[in-house]
N, C-alpha and C. Protein backbone atom coordinates (compact mmCIF):
# COMPACT_ATOMS: atom_id res chain seq x y z
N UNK A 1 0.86 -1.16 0.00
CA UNK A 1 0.00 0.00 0.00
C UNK A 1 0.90 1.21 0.00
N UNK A 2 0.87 1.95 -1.44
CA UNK A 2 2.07 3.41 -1.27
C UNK A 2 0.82 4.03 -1.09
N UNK A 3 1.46 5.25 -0.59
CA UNK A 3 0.97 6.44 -0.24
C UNK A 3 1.63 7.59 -1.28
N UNK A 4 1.17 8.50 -1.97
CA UNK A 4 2.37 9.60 -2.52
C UNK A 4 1.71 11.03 -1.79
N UNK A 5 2.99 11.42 -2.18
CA UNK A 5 2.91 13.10 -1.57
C UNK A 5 4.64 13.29 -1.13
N UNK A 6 5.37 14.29 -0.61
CA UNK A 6 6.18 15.42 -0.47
C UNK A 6 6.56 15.07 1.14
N UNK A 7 7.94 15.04 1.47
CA UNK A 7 8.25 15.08 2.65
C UNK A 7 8.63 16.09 3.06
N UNK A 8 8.21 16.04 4.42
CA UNK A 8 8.52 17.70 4.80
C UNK A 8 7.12 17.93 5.62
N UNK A 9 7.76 18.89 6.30
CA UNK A 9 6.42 19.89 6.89
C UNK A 9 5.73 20.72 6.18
N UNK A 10 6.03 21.39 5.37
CA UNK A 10 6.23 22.46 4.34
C UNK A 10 4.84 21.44 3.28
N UNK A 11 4.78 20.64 3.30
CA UNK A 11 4.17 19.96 2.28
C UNK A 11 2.75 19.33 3.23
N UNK A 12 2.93 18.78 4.27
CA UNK A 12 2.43 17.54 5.24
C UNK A 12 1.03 17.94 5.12
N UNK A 13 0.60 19.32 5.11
CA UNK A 13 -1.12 19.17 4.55
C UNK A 13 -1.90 19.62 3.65
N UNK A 14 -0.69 19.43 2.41
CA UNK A 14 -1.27 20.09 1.21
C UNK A 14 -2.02 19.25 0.15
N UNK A 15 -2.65 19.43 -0.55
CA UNK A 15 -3.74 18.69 -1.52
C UNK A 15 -2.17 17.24 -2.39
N UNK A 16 -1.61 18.09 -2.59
CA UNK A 16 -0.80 16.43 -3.24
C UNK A 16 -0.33 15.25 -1.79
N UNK A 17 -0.35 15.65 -0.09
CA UNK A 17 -0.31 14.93 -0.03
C UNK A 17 -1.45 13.68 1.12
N UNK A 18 -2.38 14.33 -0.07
CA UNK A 18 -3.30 12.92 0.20
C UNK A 18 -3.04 11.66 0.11
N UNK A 19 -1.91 11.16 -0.59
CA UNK A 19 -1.69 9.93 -0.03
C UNK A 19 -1.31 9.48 0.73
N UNK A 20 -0.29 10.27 1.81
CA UNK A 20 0.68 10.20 2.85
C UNK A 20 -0.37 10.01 3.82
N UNK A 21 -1.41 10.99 3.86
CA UNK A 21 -2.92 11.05 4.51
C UNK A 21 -3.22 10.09 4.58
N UNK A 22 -3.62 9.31 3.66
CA UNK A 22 -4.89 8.61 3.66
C UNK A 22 -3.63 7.19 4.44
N UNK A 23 -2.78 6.81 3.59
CA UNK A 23 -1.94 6.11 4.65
C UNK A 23 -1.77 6.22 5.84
N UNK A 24 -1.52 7.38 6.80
CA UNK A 24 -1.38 7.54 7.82
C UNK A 24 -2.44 7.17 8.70
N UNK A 25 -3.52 7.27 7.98
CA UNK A 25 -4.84 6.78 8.54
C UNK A 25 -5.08 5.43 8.73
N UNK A 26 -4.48 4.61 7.99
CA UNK A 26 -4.26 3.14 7.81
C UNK A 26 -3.93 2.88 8.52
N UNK A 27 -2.71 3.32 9.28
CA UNK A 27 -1.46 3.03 9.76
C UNK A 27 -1.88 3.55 11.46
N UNK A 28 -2.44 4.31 11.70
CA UNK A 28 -3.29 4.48 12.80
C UNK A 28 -4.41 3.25 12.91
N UNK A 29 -5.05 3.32 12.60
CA UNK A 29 -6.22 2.08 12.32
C UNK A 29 -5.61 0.57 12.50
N UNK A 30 -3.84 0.52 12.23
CA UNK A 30 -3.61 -0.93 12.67
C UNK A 30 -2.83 -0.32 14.11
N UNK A 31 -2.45 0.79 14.60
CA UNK A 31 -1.61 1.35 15.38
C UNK A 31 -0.04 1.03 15.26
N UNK A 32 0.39 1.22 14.26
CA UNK A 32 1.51 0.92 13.50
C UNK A 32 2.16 2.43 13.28
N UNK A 33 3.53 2.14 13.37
CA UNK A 33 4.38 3.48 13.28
C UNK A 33 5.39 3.24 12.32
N UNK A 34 5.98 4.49 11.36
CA UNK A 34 6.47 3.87 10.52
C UNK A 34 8.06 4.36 10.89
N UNK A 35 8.82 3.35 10.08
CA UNK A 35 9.89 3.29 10.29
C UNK A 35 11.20 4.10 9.13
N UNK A 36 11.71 4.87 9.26
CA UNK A 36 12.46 5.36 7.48
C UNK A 36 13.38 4.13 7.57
N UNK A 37 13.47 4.25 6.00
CA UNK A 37 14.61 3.25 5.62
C UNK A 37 15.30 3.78 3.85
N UNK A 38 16.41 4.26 4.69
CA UNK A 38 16.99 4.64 3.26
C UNK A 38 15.79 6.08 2.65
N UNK A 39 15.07 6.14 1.43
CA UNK A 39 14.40 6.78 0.51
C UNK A 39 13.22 6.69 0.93
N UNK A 40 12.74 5.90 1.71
CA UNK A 40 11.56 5.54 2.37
C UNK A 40 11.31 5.19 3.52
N UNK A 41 9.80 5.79 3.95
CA UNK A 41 9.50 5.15 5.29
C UNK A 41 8.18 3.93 5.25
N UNK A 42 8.45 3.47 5.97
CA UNK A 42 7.54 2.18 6.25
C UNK A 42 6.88 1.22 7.40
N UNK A 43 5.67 1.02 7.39
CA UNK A 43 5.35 -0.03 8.13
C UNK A 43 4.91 -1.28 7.83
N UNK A 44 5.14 -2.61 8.69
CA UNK A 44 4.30 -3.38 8.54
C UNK A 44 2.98 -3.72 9.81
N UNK A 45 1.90 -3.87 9.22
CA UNK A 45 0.47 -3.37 9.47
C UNK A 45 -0.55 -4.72 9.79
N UNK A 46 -1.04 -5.11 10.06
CA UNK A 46 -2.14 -6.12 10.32
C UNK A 46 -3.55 -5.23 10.28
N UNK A 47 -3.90 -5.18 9.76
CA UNK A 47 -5.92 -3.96 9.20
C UNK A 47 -6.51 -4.99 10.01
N UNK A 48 -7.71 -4.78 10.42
CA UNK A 48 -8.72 -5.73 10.58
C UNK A 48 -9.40 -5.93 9.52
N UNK A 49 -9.30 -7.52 9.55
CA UNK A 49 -10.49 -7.95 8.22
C UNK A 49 -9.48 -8.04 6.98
N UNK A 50 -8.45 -7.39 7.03
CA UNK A 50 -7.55 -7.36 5.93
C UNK A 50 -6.40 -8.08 6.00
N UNK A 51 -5.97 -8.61 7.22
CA UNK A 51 -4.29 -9.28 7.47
C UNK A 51 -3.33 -8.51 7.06
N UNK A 52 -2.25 -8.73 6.76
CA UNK A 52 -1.19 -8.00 7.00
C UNK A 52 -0.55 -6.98 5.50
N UNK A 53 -0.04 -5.90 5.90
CA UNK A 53 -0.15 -5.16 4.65
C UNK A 53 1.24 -4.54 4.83
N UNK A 54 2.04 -4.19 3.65
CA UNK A 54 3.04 -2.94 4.26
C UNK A 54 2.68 -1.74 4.02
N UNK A 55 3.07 -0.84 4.79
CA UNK A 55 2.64 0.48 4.42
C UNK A 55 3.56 1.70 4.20
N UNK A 56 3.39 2.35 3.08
CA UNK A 56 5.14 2.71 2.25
C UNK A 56 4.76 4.00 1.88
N UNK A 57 5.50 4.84 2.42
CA UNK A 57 5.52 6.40 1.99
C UNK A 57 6.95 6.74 1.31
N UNK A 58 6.84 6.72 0.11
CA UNK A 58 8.47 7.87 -0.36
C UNK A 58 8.66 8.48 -0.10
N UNK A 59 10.44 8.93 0.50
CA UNK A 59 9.74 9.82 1.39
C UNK A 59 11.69 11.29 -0.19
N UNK A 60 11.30 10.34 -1.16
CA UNK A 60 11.38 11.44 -2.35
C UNK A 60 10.27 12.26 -2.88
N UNK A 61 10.99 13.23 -3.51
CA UNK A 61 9.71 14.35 -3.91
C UNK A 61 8.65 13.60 -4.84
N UNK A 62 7.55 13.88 -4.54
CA UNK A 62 6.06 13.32 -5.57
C UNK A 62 7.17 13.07 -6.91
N UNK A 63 7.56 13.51 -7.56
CA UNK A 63 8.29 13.67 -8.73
C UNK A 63 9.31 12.35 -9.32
N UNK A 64 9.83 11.87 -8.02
CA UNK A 64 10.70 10.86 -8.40
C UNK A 64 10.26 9.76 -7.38
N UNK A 65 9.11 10.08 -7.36
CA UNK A 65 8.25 8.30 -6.06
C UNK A 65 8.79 6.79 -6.61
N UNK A 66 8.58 6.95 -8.30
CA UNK A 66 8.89 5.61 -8.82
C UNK A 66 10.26 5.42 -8.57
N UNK A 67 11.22 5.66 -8.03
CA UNK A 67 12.75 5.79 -7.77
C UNK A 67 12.76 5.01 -6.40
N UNK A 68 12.32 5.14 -5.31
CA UNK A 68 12.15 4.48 -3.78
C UNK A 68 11.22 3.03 -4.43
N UNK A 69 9.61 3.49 -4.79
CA UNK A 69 9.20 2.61 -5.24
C UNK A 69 9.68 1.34 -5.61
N UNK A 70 10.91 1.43 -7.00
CA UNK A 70 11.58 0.53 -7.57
C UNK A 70 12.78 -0.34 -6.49
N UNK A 71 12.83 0.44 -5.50
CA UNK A 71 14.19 0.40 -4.69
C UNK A 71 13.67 -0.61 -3.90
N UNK A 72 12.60 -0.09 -2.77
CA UNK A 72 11.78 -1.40 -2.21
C UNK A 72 10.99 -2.59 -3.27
N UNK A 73 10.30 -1.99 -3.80
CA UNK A 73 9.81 -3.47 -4.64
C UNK A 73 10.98 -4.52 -5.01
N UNK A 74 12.13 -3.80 -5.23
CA UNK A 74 13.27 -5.18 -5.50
C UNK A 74 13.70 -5.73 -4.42
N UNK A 75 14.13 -4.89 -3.34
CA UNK A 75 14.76 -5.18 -1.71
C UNK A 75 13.68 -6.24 -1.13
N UNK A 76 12.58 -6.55 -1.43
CA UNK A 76 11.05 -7.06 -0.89
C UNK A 76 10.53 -7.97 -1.33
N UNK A 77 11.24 -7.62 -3.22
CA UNK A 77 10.33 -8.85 -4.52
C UNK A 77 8.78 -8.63 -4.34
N UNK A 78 8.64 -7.80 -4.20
CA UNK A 78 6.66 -7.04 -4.57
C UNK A 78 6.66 -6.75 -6.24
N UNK A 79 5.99 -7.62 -6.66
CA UNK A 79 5.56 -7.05 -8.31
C UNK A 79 4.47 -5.91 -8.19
N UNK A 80 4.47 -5.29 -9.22
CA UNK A 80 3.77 -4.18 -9.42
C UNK A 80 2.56 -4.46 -9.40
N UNK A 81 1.62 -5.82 -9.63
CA UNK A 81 0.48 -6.18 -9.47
C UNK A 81 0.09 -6.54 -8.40
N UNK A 82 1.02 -6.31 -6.74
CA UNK A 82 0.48 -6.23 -5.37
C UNK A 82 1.11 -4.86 -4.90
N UNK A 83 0.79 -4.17 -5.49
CA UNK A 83 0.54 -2.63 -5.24
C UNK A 83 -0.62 -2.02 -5.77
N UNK A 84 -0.61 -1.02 -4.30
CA UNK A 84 -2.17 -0.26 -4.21
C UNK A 84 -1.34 1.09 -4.16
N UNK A 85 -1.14 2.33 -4.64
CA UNK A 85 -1.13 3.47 -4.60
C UNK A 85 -2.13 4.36 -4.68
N UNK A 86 -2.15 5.20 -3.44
CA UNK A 86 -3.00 6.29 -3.58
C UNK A 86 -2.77 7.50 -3.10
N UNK A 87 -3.21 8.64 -4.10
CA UNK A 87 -2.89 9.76 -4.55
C UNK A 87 -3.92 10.77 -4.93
N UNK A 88 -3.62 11.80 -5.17
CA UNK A 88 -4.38 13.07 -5.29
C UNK A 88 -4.98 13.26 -6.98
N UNK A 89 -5.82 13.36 -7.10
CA UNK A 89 -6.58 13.49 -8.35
C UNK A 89 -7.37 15.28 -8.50
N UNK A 90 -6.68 16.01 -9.49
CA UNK A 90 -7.27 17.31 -9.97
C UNK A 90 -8.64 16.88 -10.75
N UNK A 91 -8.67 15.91 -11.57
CA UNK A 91 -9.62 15.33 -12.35
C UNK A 91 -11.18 15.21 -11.55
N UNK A 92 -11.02 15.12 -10.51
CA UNK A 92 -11.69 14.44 -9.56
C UNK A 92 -12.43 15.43 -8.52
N UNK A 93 -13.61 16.01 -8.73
CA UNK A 93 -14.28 16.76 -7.46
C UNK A 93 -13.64 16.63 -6.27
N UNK A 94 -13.63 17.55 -5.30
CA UNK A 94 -13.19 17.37 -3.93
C UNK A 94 -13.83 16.12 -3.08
N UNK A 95 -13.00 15.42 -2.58
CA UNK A 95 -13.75 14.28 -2.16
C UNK A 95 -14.29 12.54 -2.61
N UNK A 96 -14.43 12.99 -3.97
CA UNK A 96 -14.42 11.76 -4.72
C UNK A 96 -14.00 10.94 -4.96
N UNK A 97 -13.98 9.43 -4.73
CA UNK A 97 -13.14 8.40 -4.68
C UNK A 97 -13.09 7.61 -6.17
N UNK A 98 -12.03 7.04 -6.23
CA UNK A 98 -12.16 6.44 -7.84
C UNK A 98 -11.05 4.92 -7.40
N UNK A 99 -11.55 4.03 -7.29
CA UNK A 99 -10.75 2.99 -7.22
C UNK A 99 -10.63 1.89 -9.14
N UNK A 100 -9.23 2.01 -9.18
CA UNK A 100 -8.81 1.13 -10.69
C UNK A 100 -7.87 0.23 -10.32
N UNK A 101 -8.39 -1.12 -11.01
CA UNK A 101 -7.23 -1.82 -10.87
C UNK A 101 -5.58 -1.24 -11.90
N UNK A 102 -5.53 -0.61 -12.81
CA UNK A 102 -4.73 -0.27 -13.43
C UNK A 102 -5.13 1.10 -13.96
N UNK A 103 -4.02 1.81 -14.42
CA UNK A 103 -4.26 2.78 -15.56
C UNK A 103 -3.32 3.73 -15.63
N UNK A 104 -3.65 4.66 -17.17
CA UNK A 104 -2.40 5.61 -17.07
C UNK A 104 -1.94 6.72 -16.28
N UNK A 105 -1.43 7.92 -16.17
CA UNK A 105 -1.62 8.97 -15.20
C UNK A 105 -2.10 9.77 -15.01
N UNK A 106 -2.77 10.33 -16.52
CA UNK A 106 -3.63 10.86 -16.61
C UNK A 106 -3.18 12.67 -15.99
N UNK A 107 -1.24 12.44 -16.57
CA UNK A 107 -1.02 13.90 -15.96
C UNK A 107 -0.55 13.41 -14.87
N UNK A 108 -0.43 13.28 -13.85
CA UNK A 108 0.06 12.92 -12.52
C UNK A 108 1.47 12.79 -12.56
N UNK A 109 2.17 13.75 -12.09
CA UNK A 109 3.76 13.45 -12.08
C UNK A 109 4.35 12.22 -11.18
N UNK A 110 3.78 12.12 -10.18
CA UNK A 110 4.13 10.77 -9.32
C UNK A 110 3.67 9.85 -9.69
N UNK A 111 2.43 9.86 -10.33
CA UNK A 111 2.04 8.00 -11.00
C UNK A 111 3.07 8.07 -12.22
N UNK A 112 3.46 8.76 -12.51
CA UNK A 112 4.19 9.15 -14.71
C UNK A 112 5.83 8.61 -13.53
N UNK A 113 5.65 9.02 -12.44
CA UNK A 113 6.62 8.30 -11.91
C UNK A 113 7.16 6.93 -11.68
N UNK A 114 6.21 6.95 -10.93
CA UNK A 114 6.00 5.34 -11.23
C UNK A 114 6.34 4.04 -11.69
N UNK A 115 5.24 4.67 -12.75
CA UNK A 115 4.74 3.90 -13.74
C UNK A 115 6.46 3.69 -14.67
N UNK A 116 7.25 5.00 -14.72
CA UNK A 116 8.14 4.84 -15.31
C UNK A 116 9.43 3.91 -14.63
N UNK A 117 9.41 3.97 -13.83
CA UNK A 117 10.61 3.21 -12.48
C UNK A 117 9.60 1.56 -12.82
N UNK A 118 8.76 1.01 -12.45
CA UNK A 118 8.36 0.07 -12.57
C UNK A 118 8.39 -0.74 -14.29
N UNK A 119 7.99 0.11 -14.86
CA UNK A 119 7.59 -0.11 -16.05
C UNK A 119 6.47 -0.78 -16.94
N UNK A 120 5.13 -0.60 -15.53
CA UNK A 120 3.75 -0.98 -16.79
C UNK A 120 3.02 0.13 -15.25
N UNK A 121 2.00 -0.32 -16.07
CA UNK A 121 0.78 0.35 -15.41
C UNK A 121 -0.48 -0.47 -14.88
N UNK A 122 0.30 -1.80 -14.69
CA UNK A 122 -0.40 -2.38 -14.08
C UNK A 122 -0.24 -2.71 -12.19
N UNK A 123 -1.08 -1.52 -11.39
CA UNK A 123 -0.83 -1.51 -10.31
C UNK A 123 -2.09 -1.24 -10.14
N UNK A 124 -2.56 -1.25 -8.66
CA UNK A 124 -4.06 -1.03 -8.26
C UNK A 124 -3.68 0.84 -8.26
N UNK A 125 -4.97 1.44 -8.25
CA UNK A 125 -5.00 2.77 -7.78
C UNK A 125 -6.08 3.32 -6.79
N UNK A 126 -5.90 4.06 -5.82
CA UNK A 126 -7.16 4.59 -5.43
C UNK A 126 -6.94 6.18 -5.22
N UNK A 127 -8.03 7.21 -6.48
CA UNK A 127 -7.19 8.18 -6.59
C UNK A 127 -8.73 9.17 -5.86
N UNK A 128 -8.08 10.50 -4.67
CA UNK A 128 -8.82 10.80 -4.10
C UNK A 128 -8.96 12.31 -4.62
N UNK A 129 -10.59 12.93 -5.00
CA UNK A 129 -10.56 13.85 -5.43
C UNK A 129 -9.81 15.07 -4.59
N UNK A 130 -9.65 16.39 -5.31
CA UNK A 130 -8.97 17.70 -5.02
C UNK A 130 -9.69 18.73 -5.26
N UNK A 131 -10.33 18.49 -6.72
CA UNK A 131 -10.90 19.22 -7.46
C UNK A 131 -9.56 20.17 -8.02
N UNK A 132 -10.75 20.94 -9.36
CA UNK A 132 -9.62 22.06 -9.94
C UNK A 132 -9.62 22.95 -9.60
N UNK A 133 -8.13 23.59 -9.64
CA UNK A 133 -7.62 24.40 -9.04
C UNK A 133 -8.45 26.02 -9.42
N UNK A 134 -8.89 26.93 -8.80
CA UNK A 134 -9.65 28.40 -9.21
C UNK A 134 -9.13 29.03 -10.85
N UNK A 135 -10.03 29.30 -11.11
CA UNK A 135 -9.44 30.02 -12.54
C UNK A 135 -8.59 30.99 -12.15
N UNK A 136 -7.07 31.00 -13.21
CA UNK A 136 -5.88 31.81 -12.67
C UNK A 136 -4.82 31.21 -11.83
N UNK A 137 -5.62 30.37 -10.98
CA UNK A 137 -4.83 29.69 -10.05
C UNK A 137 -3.51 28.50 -11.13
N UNK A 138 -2.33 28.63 -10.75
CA UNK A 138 -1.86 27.67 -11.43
C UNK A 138 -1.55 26.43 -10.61
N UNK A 139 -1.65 25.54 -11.53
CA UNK A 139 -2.25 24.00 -11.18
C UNK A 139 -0.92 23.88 -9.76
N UNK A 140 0.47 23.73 -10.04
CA UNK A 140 1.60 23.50 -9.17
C UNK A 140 1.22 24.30 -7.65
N UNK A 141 0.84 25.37 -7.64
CA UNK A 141 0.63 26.54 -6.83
C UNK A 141 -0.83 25.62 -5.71
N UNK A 142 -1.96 25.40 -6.88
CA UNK A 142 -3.00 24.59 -6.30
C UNK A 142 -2.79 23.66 -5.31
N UNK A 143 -1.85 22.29 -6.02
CA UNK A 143 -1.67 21.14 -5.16
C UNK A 143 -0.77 21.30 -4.13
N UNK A 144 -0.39 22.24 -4.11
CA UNK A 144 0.74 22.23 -3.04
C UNK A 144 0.54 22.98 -2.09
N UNK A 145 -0.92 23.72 -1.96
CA UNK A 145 -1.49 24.25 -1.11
C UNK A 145 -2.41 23.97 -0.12
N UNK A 146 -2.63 24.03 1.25
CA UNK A 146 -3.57 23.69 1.69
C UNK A 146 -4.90 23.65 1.90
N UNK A 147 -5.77 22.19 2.01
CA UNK A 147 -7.05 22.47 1.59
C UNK A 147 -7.76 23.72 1.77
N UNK A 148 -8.77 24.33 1.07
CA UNK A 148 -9.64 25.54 1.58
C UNK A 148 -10.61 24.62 2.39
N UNK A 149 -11.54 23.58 2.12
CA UNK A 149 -12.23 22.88 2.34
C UNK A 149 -12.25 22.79 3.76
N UNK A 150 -13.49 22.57 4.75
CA UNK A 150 -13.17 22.95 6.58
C UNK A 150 -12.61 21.51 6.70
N UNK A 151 -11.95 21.46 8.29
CA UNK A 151 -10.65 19.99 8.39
C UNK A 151 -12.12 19.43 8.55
N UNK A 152 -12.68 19.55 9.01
CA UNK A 152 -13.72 17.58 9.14
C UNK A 152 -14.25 17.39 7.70
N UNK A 153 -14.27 18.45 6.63
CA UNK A 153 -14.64 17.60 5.49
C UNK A 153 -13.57 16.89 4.96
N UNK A 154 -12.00 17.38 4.96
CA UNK A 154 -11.10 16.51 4.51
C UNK A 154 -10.83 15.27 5.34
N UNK A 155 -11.21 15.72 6.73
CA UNK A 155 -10.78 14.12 7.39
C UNK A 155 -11.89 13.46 6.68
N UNK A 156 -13.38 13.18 7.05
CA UNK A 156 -13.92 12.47 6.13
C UNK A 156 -13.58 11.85 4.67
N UNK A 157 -12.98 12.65 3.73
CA UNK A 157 -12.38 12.37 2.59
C UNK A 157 -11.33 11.13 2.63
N UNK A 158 -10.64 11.59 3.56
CA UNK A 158 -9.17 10.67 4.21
C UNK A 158 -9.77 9.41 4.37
N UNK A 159 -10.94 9.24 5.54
CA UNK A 159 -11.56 7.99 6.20
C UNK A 159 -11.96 7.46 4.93
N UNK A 160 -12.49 7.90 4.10
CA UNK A 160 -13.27 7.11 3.08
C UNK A 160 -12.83 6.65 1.77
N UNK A 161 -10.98 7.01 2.04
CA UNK A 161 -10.01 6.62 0.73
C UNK A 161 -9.72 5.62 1.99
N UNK A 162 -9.34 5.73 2.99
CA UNK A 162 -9.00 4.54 3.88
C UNK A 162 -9.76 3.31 3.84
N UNK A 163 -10.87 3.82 3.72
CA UNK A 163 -12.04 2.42 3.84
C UNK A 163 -11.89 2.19 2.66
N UNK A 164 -12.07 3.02 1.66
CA UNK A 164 -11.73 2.23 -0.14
C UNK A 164 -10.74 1.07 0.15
N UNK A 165 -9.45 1.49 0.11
CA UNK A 165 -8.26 0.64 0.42
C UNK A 165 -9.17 -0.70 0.95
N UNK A 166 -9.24 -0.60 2.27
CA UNK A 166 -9.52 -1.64 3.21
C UNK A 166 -10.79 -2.54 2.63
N UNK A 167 -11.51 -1.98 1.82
CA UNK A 167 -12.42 -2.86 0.85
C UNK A 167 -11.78 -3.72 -0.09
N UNK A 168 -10.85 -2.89 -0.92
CA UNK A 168 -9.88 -3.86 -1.98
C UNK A 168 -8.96 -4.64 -1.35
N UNK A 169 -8.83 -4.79 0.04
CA UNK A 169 -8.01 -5.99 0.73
C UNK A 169 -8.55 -6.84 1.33
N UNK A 170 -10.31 -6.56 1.30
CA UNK A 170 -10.83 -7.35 2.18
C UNK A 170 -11.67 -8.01 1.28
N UNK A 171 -12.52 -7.05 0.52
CA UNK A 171 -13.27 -8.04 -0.92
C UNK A 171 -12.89 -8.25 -1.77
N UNK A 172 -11.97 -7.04 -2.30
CA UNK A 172 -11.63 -6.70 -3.92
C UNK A 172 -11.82 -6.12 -4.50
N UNK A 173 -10.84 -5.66 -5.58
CA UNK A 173 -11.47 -4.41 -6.91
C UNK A 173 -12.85 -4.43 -6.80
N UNK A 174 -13.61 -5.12 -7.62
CA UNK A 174 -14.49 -5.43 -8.21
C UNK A 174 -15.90 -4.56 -7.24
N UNK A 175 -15.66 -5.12 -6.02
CA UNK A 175 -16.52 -4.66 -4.80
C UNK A 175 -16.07 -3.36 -4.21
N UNK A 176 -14.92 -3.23 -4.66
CA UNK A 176 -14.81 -1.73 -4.07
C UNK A 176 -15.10 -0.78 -5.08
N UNK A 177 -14.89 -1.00 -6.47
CA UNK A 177 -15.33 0.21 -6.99
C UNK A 177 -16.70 0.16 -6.98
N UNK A 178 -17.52 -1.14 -7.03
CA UNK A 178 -19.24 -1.03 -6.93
C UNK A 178 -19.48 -0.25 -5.80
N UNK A 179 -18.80 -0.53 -4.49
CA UNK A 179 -19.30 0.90 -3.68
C UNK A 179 -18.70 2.31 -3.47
N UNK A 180 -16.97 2.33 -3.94
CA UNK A 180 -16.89 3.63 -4.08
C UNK A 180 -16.88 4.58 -4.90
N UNK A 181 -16.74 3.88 -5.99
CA UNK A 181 -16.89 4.57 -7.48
C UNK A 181 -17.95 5.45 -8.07
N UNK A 182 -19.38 5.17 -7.17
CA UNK A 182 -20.25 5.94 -7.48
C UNK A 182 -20.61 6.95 -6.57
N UNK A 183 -19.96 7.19 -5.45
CA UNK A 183 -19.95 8.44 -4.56
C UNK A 183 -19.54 9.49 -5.13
């Protein structure tokens, strides 16, 4: 289970890093703390209902994620088809959940990351809306800013990319996008 987003304080509650978020939430939920190692930090996790998971934040810029990514998946032997990454979506209303078993980036510098360090695009995704950025506003300026949105609507957002996740480990794709895909 990666998480993407920006290390640092400077970054820790800005719209790109919803994935670090929504992980951290995971990672609370098993009461698991993570550990750095090298380019990355990490835990290993036991979910309820889900058994045991690792839980992996790069802790390189959004930009070069597929770089740590590639580093643990070999140190570990994880193929790219038992990975779940989740990340921040402009595409995507504030809030909106979109769970895929695969796909391209659709723009996303950290999945284009990725995807490129690994080399397919076959990984799970669960990508959590942002919405677009104000007219004028430029897109870089947007994600890297903190939500406008009040904090209990983004924690909600967080809980409910968390529970996505925890559906695709407990039922599966298939059942998780039937219930989160249409929120």
């Amino acid at each position: 289970m990666v998480g993407l987003g920006n290390p640092g304080r400077r970054y820790a509650l800005t719209r790109h890093n919803v994935g670090f978020m929504v992980v951290d939430a995971l990672a609370i939920r098993a009461g698991a703390q993570f550990v750095v190692e090298s380019r990355y930090a990490l835990t290993e996790a036991v979910l309820p209902g889900c058994g045991p998971l690792i839980l992996f934040k790069p802790l390189t810029f959004m930009n070069e994620s597929g770089e740590a990514l590639r580093d643990f998946s070999q140190k570990r032997a994880v193929s790219p088809g038992e990975l779940l990454v989740v990340h921040d979506d402009m595409d995507l209303p504030f809030g909106r959940i979109r769970v895929r078993r695969k796909g391209k980036s659709a723009g996303h510098h950290g999945v284009e990351s990725v995807q490129r360090f690994l080399g397919t695009i076959e990984f799970g995704r669960v990508r959590v809306g942002i919405g677009r950025p104000p007219e004028g506003t430029d897109p870089v300026d947007y994600v890297l800013s903190p939500f406008s949105e009040p904090e209990e609507q983004v924690s909600m957002v967080i809980k409910r990319a968390a529970d996505a996740v925890q559906s695709i480990l407990s039922q599966g794709y298939e059942a998780a996008m039937s219930t989160f895909n249409g929120l």
